[in-house]
C-alpha atoms as a PDB file:
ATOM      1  CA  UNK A   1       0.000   0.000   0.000  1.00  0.00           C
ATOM      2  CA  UNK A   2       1.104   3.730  -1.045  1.00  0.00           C
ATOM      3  CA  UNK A   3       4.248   1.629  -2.657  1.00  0.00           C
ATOM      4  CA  UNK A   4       5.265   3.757  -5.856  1.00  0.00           C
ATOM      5  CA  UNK A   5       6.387   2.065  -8.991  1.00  0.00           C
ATOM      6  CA  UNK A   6       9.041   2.739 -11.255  1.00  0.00           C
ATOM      7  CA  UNK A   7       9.190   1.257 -14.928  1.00  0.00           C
ATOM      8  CA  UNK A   8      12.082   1.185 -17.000  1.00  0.00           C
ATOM      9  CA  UNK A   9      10.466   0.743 -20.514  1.00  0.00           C
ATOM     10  CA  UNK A  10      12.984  -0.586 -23.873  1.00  0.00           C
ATOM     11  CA  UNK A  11      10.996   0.356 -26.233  1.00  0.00           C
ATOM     12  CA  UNK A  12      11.305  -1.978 -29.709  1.00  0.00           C
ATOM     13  CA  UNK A  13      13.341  -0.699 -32.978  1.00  0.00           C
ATOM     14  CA  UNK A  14      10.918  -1.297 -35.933  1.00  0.00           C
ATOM     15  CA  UNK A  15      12.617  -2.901 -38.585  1.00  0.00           C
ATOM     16  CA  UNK A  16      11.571  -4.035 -42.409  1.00  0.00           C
ATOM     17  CA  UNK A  17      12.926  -6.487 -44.529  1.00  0.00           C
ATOM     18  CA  UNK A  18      12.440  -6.802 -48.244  1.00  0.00           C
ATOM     19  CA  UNK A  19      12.693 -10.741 -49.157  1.00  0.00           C
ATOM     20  CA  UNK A  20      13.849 -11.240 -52.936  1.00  0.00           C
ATOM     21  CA  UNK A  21      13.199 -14.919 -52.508  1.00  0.00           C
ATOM     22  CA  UNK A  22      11.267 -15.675 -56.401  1.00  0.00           C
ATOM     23  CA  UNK A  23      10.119 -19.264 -54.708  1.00  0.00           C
ATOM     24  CA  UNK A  24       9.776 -21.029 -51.947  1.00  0.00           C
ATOM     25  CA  UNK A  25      12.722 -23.201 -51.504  1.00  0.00           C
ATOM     26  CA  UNK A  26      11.578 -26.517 -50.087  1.00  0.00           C
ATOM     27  CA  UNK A  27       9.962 -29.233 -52.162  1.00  0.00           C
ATOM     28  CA  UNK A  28       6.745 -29.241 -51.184  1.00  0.00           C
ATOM     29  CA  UNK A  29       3.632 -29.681 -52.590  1.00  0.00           C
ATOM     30  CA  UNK A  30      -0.045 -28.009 -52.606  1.00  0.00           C
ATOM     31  CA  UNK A  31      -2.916 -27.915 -53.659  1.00  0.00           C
ATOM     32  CA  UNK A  32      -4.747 -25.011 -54.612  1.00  0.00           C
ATOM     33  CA  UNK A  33      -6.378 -25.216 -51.229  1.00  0.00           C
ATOM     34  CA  UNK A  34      -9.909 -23.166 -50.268  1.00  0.00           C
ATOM     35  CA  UNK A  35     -10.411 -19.582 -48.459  1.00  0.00           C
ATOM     36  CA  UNK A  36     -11.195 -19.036 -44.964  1.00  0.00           C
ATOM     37  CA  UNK A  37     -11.688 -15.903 -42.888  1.00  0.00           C
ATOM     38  CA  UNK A  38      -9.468 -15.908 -40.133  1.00  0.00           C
ATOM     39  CA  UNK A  39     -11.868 -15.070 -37.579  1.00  0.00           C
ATOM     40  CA  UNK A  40     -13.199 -18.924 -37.776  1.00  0.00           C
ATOM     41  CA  UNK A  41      -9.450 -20.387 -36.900  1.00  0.00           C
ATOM     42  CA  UNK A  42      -9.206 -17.456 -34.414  1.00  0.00           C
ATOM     43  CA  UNK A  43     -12.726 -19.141 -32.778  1.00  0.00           C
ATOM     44  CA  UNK A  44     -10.980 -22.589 -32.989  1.00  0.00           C
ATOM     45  CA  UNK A  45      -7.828 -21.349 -31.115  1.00  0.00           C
ATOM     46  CA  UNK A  46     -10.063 -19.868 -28.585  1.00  0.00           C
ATOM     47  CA  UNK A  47     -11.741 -23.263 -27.799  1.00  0.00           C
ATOM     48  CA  UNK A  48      -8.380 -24.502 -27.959  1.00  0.00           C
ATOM     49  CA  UNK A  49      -7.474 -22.213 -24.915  1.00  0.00           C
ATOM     50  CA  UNK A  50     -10.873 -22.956 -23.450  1.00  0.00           C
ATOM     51  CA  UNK A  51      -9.501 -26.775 -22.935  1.00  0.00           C
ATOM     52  CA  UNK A  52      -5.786 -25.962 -22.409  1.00  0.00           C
ATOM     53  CA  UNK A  53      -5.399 -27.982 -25.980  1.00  0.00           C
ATOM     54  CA  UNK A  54      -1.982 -27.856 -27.752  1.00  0.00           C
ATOM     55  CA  UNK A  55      -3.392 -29.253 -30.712  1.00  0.00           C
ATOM     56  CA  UNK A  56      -6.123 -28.528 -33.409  1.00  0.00           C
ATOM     57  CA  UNK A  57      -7.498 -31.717 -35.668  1.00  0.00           C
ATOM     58  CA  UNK A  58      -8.078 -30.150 -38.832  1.00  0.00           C
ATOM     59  CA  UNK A  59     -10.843 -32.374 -40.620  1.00  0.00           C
ATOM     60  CA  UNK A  60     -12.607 -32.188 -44.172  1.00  0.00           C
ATOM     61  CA  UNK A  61     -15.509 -34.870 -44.739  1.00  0.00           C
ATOM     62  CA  UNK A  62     -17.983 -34.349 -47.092  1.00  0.00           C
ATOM     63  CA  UNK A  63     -17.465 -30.380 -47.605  1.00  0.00           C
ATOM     64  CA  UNK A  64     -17.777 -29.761 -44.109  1.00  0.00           C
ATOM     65  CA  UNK A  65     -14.698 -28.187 -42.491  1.00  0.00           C
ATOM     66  CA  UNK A  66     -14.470 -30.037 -38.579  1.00  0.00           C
ATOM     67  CA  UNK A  67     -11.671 -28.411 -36.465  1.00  0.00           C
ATOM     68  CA  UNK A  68     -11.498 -30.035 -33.302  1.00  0.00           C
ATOM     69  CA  UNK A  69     -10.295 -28.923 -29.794  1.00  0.00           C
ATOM     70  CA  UNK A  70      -9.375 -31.645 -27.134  1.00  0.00           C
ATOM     71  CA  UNK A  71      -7.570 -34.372 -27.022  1.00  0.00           C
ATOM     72  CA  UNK A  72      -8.884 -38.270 -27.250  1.00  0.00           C
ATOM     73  CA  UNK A  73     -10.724 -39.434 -23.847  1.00  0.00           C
ATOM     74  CA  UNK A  74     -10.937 -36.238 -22.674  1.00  0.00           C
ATOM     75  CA  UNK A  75     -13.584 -33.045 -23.433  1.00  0.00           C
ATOM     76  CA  UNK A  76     -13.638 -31.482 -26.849  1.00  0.00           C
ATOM     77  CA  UNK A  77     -15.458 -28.813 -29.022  1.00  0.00           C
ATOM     78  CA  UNK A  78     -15.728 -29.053 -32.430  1.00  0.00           C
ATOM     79  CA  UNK A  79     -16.078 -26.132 -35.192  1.00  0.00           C
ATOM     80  CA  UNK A  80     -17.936 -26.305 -38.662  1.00  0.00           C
ATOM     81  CA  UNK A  81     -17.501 -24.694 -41.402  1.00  0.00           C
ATOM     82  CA  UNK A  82     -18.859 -25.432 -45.219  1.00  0.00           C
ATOM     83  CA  UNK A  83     -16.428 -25.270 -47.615  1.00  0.00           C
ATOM     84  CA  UNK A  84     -15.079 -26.739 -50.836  1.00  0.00           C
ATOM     85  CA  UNK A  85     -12.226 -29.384 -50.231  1.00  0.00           C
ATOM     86  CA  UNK A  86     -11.012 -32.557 -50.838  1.00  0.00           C
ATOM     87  CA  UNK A  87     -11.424 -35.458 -47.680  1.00  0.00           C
ATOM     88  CA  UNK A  88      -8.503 -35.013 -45.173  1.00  0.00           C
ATOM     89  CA  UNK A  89      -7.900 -34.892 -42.027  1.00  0.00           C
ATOM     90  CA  UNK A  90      -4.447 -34.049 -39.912  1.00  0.00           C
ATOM     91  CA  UNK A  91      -2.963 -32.858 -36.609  1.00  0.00           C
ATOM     92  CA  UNK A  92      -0.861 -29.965 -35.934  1.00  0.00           C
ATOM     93  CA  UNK A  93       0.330 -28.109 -32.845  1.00  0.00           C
ATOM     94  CA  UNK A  94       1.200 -25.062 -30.975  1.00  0.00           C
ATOM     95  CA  UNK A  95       2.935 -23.529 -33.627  1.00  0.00           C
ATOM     96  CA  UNK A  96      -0.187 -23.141 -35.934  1.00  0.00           C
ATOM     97  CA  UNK A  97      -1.448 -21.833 -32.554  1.00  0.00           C
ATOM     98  CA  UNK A  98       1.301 -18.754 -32.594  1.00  0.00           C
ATOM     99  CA  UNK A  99       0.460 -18.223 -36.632  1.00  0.00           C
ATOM    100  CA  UNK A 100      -3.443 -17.584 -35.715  1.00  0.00           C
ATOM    101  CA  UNK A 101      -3.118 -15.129 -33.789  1.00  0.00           C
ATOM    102  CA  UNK A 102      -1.477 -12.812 -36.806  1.00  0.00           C
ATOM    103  CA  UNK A 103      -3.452 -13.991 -39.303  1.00  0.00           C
ATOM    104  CA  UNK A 104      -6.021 -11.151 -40.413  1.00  0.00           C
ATOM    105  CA  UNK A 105      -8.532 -11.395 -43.472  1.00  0.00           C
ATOM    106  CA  UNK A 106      -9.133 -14.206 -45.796  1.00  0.00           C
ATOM    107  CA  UNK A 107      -6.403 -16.865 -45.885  1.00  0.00           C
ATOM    108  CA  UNK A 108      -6.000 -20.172 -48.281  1.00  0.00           C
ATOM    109  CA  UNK A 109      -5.356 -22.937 -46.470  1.00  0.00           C
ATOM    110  CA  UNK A 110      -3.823 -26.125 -47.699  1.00  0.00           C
ATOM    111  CA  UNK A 111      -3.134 -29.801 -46.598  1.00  0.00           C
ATOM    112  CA  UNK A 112      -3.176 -33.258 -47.107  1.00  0.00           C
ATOM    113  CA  UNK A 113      -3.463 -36.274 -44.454  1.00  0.00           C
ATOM    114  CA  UNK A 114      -0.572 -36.271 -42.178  1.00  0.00           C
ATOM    115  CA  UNK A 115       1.596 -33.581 -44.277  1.00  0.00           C
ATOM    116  CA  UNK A 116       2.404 -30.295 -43.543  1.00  0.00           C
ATOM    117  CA  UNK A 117      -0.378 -27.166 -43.930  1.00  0.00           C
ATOM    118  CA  UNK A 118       0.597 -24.142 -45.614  1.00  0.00           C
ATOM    119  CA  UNK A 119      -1.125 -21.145 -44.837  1.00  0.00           C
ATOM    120  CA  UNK A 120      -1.348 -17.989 -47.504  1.00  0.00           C
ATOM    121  CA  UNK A 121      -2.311 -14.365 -46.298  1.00  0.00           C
ATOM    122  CA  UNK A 122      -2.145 -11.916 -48.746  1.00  0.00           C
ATOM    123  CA  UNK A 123      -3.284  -8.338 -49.774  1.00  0.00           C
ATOM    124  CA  UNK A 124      -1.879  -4.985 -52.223  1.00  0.00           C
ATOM    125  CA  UNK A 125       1.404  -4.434 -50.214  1.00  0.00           C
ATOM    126  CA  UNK A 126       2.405  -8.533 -48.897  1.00  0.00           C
ATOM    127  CA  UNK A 127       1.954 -12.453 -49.649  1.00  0.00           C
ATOM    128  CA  UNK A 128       2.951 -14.002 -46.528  1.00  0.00           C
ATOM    129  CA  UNK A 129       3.381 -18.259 -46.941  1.00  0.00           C
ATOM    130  CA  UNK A 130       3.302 -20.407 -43.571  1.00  0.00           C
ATOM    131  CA  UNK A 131       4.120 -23.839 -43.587  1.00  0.00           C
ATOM    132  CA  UNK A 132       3.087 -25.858 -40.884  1.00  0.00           C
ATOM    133  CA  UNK A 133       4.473 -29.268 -40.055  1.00  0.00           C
ATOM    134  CA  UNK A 134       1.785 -31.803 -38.709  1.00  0.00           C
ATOM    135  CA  UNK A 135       1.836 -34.202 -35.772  1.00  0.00           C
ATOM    136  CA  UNK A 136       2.170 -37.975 -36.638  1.00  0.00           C
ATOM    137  CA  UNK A 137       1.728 -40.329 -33.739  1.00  0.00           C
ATOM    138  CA  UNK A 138       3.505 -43.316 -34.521  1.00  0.00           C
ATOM    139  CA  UNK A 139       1.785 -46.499 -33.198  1.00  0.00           C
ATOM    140  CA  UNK A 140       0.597 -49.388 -34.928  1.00  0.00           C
END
């Protein structure tokens, strides 16, 4: 009580970097992919935070978009959304979590069972690619 505080603030140099990459430089491959608005993976994270999840089941069945928070035996909520897509289904973890969160607008998302997502923002000034590598439980 009556305790005064003193802050010693750094505050952050804002830099910019021009990338002259032409391609990306792995060998991966994707489809075309479909659009989603942002807002609808920002809802699945949330649900994701709601059950202290570090993973997201990303699931296409029948043009119906299923991305699941939870993990198996254990509470889970599940998100729809109608889209047009192949059947897949994979796993990824936190680090799609930390790409969410700056993802703003419509995005293209991409994947294939068990193989890495990529994620494309883009608008007039940037085309931003994320690629996101799955989880694969081994097991038999």
């Amino acid at each position: 009580v009556g305790e005064k505080v003193e802050a010693e603030l750094v505050i952050p140099k804002e830099e910019f970097e021009e990338c002259k990459m032409e391609e990306f430089p792995v060998s991966l491959k994707f489809d075309g992919g479909f659009s989603l608005n942002s807002s609808i993976l920002e809802s699945a994270l949330k649900n994701n935070n709601a059950l202290k999840s570090s993973s997201l089941v990303f699931e296409v069945k029948d043009s119906l978009l299923r991305i699941t928070s939870g993990n198996d035996n254990f509470d889970k909520l599940v998100l729809k959304e109608k889209i047009d897509y192949k059947n897949v289904t994979s796993k990824y973890g936190e680090m799609l979590s930390l790409i969410i969160v700056v993802l703003d607008g419509n995005v293209e998302l991409a994947f294939n069972d068990k193989y890495p997502m990529q994620i494309k923002e883009k608008n007039e000034q940037y085309l931003i690619k994320w690629v996101i590598s799955p989880i694969v439980e081994s097991g038999g």
